[in-house]
N, C-alpha and C. Protein backbone atom coordinates (compact mmCIF):
# COMPACT_ATOMS: atom_id res chain seq x y z
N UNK A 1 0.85 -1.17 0.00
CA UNK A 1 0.00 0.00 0.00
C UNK A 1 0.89 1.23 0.00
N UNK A 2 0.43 2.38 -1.01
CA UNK A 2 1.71 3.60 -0.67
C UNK A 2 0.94 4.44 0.48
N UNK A 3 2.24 4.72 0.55
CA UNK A 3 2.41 5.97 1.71
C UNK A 3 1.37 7.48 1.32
N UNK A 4 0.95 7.44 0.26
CA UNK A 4 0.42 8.76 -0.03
C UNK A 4 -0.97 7.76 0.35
N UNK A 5 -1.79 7.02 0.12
CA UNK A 5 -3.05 6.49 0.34
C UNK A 5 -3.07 6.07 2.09
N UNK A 6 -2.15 5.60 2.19
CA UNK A 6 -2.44 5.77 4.12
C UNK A 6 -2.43 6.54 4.56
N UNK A 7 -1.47 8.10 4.51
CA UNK A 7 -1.68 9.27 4.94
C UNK A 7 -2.97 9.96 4.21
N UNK A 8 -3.34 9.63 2.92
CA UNK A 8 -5.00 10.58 2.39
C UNK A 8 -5.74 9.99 3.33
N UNK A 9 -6.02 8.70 3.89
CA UNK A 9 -7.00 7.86 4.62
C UNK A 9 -6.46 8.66 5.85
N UNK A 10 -5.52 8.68 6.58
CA UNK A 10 -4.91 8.91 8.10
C UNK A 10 -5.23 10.40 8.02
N UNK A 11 -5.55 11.31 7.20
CA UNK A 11 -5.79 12.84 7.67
C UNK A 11 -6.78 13.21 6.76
N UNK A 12 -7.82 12.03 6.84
CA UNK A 12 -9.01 12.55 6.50
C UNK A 12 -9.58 13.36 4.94
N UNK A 13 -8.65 13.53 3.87
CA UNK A 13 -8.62 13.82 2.53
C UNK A 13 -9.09 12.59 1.90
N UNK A 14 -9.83 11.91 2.32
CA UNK A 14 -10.22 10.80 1.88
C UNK A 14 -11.45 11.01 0.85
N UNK A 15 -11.40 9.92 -0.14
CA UNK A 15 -12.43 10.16 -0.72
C UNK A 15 -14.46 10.12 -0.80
N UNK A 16 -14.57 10.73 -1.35
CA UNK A 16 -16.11 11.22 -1.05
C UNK A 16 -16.90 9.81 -0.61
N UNK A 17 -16.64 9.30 -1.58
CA UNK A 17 -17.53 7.68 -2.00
C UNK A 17 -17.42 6.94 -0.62
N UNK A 18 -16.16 6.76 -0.06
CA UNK A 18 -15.97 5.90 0.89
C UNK A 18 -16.72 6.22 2.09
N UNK A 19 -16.95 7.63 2.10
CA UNK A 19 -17.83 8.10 3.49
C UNK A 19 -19.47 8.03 2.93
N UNK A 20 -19.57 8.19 1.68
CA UNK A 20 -20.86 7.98 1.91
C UNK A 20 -21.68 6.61 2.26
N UNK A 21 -20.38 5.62 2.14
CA UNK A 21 -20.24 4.39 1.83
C UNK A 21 -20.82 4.08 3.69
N UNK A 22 -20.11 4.31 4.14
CA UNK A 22 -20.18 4.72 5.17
C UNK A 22 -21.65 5.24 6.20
N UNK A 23 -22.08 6.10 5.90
CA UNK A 23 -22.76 6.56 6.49
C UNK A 23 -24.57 6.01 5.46
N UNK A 24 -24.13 5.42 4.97
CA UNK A 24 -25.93 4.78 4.09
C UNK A 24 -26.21 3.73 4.61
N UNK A 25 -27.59 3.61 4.51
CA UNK A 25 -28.14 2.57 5.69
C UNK A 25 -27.85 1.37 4.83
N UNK A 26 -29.05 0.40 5.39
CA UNK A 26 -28.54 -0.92 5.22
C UNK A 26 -29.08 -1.24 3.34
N UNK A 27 -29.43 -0.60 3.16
CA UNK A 27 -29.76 -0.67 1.37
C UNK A 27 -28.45 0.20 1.05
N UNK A 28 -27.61 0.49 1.63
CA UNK A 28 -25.86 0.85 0.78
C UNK A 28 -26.24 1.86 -0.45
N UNK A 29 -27.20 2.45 -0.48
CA UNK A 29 -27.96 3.62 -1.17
C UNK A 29 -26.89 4.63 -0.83
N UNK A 30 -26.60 5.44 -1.55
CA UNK A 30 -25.94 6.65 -1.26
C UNK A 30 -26.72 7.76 -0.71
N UNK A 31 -25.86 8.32 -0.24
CA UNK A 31 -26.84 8.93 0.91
C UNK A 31 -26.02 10.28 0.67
N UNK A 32 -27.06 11.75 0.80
CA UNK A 32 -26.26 13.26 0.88
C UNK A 32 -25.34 13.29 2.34
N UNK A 33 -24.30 13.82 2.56
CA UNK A 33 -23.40 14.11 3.36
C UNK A 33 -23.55 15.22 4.13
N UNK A 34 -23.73 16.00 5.54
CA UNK A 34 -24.19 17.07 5.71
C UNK A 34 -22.00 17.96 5.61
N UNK A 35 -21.99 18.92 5.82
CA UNK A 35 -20.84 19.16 6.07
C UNK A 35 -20.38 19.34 7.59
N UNK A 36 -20.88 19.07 8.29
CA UNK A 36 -20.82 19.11 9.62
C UNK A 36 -20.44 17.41 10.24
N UNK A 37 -21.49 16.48 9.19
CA UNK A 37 -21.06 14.78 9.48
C UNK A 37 -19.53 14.89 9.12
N UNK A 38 -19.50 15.71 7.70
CA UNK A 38 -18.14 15.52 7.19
C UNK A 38 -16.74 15.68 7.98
N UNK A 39 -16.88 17.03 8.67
CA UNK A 39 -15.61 17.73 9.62
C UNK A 39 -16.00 16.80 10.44
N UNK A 40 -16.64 16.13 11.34
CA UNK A 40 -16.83 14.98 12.40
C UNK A 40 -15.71 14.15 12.14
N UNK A 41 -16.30 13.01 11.06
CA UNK A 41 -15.19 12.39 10.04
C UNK A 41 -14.01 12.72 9.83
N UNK A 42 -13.57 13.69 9.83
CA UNK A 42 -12.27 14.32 9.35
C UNK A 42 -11.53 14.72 10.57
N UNK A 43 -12.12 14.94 11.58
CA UNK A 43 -11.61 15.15 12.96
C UNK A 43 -11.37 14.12 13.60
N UNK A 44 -12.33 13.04 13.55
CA UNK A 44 -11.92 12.25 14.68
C UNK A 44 -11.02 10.94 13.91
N UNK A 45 -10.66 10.98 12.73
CA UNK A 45 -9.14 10.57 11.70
C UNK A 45 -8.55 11.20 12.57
N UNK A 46 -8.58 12.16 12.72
CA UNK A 46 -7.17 13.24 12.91
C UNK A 46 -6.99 13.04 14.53
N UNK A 47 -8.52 13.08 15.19
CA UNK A 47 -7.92 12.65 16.55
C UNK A 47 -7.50 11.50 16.97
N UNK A 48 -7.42 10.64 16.32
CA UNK A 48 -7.51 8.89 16.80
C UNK A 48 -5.54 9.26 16.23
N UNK A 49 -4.94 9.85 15.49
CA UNK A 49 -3.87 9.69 15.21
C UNK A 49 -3.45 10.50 16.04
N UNK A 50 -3.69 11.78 16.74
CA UNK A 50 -3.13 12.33 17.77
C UNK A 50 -2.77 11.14 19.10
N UNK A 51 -1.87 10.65 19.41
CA UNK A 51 -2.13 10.03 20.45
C UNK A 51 -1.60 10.61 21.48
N UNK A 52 -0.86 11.33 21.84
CA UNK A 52 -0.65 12.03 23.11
C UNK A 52 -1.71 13.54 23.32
N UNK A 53 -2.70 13.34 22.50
CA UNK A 53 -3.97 14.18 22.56
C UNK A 53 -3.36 15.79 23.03
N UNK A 54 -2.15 16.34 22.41
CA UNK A 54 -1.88 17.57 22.51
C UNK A 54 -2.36 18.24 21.34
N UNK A 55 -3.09 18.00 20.42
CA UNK A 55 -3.85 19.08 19.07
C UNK A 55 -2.58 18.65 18.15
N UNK A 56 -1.55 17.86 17.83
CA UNK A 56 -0.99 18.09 16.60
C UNK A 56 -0.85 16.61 16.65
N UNK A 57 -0.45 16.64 15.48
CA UNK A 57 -0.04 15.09 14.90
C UNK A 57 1.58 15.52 14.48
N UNK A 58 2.44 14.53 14.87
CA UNK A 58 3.77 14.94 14.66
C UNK A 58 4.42 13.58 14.07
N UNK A 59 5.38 14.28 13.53
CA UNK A 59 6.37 12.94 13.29
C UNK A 59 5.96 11.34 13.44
N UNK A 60 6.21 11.24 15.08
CA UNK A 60 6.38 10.16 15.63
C UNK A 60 4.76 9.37 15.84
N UNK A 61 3.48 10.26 15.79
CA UNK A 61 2.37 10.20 15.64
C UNK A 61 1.96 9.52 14.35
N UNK A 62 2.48 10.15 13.49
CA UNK A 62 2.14 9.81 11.38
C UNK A 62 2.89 8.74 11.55
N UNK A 63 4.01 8.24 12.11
CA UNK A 63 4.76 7.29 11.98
C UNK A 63 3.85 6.19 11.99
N UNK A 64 3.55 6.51 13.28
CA UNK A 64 2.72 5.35 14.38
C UNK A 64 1.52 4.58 13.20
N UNK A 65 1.19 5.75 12.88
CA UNK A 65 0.10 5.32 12.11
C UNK A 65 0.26 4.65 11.34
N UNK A 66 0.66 5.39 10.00
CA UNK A 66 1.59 4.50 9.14
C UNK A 66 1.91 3.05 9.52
N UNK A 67 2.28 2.78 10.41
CA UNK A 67 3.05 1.38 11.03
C UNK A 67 1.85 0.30 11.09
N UNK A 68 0.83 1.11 11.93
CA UNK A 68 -0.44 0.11 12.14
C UNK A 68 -1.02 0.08 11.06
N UNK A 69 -1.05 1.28 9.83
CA UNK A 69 -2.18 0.82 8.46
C UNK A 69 -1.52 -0.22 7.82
N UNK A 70 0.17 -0.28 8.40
CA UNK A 70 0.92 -1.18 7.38
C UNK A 70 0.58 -2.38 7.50
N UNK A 71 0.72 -2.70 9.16
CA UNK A 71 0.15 -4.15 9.77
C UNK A 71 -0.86 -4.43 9.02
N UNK A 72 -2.42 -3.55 9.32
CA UNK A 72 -3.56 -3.76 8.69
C UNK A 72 -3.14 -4.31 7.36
N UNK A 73 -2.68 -3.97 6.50
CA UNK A 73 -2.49 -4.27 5.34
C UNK A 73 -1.81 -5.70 5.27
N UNK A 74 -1.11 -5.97 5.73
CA UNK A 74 -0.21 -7.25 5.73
C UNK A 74 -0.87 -8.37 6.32
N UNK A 75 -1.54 -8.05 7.50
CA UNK A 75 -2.44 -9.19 7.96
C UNK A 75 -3.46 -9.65 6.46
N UNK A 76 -3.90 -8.24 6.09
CA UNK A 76 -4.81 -8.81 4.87
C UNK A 76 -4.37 -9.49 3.79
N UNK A 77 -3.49 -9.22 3.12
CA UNK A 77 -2.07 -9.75 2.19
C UNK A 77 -1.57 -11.60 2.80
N UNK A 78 -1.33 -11.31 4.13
CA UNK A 78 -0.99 -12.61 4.54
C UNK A 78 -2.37 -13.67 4.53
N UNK A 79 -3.31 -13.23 4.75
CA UNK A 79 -4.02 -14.34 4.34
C UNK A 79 -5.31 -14.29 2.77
N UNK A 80 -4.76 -13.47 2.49
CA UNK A 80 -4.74 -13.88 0.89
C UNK A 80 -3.97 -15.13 0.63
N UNK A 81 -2.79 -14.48 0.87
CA UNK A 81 -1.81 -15.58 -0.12
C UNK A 81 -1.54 -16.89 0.93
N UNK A 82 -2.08 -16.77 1.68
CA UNK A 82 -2.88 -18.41 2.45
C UNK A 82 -3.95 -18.84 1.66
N UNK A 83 -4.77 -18.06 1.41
CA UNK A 83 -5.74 -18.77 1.08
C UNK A 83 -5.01 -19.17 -0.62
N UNK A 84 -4.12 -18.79 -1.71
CA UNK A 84 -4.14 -18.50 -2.25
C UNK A 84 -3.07 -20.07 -2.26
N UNK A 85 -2.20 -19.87 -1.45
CA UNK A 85 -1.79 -21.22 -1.16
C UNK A 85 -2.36 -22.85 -1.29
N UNK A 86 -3.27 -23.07 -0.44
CA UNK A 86 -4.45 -23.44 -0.56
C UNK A 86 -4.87 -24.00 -1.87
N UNK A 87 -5.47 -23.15 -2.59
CA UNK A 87 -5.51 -23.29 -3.94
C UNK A 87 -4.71 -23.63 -5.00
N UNK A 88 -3.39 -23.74 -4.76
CA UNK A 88 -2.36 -23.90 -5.56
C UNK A 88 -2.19 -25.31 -5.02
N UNK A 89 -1.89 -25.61 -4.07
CA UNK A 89 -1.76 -26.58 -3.22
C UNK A 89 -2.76 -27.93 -3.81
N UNK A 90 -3.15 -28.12 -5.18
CA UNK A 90 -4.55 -28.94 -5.21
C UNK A 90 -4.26 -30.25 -4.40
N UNK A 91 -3.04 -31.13 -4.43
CA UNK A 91 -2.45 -32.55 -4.15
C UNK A 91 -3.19 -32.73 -2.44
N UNK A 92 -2.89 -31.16 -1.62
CA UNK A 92 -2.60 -31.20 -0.47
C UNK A 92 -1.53 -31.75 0.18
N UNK A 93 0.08 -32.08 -0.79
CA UNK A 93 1.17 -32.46 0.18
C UNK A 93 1.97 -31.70 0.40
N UNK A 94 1.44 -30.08 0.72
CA UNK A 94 2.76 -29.22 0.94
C UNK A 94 3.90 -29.17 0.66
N UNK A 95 4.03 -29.63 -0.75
CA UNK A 95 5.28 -29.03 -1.33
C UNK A 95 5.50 -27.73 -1.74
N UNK A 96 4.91 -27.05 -1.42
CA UNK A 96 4.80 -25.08 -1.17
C UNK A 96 4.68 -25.18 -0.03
N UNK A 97 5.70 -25.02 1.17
CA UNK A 97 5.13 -24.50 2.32
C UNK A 97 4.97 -23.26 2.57
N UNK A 98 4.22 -22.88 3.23
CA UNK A 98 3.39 -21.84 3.71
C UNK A 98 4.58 -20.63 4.14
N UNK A 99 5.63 -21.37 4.53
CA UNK A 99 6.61 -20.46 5.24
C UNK A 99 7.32 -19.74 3.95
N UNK A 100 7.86 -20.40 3.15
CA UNK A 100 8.21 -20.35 1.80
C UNK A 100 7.52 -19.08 1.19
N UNK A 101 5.96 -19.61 1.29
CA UNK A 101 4.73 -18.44 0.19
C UNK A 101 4.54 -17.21 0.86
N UNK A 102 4.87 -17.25 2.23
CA UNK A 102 4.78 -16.06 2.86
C UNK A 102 6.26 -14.93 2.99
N UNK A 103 7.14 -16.01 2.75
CA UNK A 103 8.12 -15.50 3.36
C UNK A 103 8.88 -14.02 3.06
N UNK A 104 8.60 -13.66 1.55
CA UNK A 104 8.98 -12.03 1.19
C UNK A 104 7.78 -11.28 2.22
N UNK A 105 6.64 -11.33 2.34
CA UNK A 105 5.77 -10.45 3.33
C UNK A 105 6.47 -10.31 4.45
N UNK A 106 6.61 -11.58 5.29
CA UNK A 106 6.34 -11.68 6.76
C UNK A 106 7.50 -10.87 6.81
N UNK A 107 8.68 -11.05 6.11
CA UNK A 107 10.09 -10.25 6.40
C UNK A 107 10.05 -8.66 5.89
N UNK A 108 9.33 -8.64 5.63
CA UNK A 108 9.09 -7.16 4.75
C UNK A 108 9.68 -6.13 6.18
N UNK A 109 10.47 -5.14 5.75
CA UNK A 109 10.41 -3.98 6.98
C UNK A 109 9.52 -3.03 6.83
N UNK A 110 9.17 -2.06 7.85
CA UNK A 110 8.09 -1.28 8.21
C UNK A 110 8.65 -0.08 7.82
N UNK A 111 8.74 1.23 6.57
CA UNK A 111 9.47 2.35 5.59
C UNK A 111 7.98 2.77 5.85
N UNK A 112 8.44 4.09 6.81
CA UNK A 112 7.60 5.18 6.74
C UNK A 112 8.41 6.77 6.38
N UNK A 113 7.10 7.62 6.12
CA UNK A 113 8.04 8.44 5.32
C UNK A 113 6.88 9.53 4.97
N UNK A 114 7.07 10.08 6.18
CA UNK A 114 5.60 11.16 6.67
C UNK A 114 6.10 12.73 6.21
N UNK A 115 7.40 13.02 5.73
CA UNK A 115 8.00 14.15 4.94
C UNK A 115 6.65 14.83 4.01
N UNK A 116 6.22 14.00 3.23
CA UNK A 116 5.40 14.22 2.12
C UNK A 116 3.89 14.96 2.64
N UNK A 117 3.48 14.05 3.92
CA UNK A 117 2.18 14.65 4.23
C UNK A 117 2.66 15.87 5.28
N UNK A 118 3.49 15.94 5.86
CA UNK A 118 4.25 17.13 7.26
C UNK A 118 4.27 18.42 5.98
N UNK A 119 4.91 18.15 4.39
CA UNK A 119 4.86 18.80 3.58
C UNK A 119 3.50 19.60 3.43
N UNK A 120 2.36 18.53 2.98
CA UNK A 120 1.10 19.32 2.65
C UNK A 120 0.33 19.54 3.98
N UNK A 121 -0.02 19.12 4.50
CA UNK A 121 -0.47 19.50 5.98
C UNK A 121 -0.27 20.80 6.60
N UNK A 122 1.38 20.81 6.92
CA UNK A 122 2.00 21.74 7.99
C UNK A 122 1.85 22.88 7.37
N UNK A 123 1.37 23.66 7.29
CA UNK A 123 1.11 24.93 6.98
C UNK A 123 1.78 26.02 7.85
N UNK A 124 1.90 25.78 8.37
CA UNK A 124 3.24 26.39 9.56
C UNK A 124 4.48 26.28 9.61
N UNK A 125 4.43 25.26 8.94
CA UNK A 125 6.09 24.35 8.68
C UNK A 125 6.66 24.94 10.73
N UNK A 126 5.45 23.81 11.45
CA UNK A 126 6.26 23.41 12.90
C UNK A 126 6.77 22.42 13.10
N UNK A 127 6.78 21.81 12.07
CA UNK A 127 6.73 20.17 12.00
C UNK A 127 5.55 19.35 12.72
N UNK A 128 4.87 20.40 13.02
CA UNK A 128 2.75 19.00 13.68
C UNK A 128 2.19 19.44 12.55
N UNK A 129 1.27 19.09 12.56
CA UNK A 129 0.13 19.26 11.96
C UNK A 129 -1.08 19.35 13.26
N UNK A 130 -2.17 20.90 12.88
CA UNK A 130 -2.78 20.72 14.15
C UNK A 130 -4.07 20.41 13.33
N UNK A 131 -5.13 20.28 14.16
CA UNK A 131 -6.49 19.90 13.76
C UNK A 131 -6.79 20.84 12.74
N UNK A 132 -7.19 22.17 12.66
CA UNK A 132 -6.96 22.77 11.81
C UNK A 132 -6.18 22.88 10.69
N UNK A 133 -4.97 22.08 10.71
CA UNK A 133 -4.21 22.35 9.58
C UNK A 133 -4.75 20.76 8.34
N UNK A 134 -5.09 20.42 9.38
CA UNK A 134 -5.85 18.88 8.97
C UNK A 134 -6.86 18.89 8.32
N UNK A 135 -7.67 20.09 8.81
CA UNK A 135 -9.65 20.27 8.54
C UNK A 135 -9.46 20.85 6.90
N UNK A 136 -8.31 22.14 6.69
CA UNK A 136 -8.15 22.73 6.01
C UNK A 136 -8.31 22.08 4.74
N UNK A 137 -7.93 20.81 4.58
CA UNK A 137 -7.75 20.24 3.23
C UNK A 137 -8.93 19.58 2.68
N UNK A 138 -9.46 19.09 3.48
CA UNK A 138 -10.58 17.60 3.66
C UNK A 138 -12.03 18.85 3.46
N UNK A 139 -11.65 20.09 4.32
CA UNK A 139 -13.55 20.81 4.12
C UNK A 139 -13.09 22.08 2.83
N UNK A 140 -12.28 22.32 2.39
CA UNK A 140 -12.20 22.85 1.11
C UNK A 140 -12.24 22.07 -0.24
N UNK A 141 -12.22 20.18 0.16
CA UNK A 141 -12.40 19.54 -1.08
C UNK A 141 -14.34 19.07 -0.97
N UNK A 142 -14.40 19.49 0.24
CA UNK A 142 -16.31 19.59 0.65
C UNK A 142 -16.98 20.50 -0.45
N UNK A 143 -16.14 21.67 0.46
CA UNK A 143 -17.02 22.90 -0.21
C UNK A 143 -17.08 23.22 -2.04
N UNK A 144 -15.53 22.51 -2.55
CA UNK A 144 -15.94 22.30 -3.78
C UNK A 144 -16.76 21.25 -4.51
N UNK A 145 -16.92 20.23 -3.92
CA UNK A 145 -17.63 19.42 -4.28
C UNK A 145 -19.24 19.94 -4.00
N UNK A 146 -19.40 20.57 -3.14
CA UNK A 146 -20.86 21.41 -2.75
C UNK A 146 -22.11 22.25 -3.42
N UNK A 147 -21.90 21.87 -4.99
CA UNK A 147 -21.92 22.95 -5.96
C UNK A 147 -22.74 23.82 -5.41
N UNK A 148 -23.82 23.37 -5.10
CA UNK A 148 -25.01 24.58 -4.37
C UNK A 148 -25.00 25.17 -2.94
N UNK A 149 -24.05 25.10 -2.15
CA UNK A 149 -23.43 25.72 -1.66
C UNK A 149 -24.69 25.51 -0.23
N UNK A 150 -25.29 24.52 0.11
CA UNK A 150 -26.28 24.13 1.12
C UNK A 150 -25.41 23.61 2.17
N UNK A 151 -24.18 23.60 1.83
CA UNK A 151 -23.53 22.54 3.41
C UNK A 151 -24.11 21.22 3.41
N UNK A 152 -24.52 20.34 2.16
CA UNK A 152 -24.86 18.52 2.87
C UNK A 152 -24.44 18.62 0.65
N UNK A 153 -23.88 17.72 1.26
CA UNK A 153 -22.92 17.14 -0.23
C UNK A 153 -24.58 15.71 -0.45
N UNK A 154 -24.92 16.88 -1.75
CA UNK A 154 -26.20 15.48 -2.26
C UNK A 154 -25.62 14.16 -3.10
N UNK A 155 -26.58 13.35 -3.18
CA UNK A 155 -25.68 11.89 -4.17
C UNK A 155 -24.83 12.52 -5.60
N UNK A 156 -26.12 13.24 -5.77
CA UNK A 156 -25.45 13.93 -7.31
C UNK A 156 -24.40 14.54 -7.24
N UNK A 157 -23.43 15.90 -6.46
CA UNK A 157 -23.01 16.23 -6.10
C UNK A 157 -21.54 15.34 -5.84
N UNK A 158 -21.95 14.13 -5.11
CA UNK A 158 -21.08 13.01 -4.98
C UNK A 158 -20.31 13.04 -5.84
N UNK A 159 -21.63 12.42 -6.59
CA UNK A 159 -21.16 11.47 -7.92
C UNK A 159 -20.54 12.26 -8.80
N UNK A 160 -20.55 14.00 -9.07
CA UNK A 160 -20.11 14.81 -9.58
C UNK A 160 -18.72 14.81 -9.21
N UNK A 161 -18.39 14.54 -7.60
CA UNK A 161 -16.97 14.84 -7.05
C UNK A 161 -16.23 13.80 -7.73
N UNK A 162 -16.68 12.78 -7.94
CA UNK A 162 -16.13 11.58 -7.67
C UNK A 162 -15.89 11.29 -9.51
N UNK A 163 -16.52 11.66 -10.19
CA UNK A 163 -16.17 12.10 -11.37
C UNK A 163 -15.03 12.78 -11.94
N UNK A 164 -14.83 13.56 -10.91
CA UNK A 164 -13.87 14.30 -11.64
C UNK A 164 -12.39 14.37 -11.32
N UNK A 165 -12.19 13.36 -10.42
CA UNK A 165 -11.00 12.43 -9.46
C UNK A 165 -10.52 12.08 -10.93
């Protein structure tokens, strides 16, 4: 997974679709967005990565994160290519062992490299990023997506944003 898609997901610049994805009931209908659900969303990304809950996300914070979306990712990867094993495997006498099919993952090292988002974020250049410097990005890609300017992002509207990605 790159580093630019865990940090868009980790500070809330995430895309439209996925939150509406999100927030639609159990018919997965798309649903209008208010802009107020939205900054909710976009804040509490930003607070769940604050972990020493002082208002910025720093370095060692984006790191952190980074580290755990990486896990997330690898747990998922690792049992893919179990299951994927499995399937290759038709005989069932493990002549692919498992240790073998896994073994470039499981050894993989953990390359983070939070320069890029401290770049667009920090607007201060303090090296944090504060909640605000966070909101800044995520409710100005709202308000353009907003065409009518009501504050609740409608399906159409969405589907307009999401178009033009």
């Amino acid at each position: 997974m790159s580093t630019r898609f865990a940090m868009i997901l980790m500070l809330s610049s995430a895309p439209l679709a996925p939150l509406a994805a999100q927030a639609a009931p159990a018919a997965n209908a798309p649903q209008p967005i208010p802009r107020t659900a939205f900054m909710q969303r976009v804040d509490s990304v930003f607070v769940a990565a604050d972990a020493n809950k002082d208002g910025f996300a720093d370095r060692v914070e984006l790191e952190a994160v980074q580290v755990r979306e990486f896990n997330a990712q690898k747990s998922i990867v690792l049992k893919q290519r179990e299951a994927l094993f499995k399937r290759l495997d038709k005989d069932n006498n493990g002549a692919l062992t498992l240790a073998e099919f896994n073994a470039p993952v499981s050894g993989a090292p953990v390359k983070t490299d939070t320069a890029a988002v401290l770049g667009r974020f920090d607007t201060n250049k303090d090296g944090k990023v504060s909640l605000a410097e966070n909101r800044a990005p995520a409710m100005s890609q709202f308000d353009r997506a907003d065409g009518n300017k009501d504050g609740v992002l409608s399906v159409a509207e969405q589907k307009a944003a999401g178009a033009r990605r």
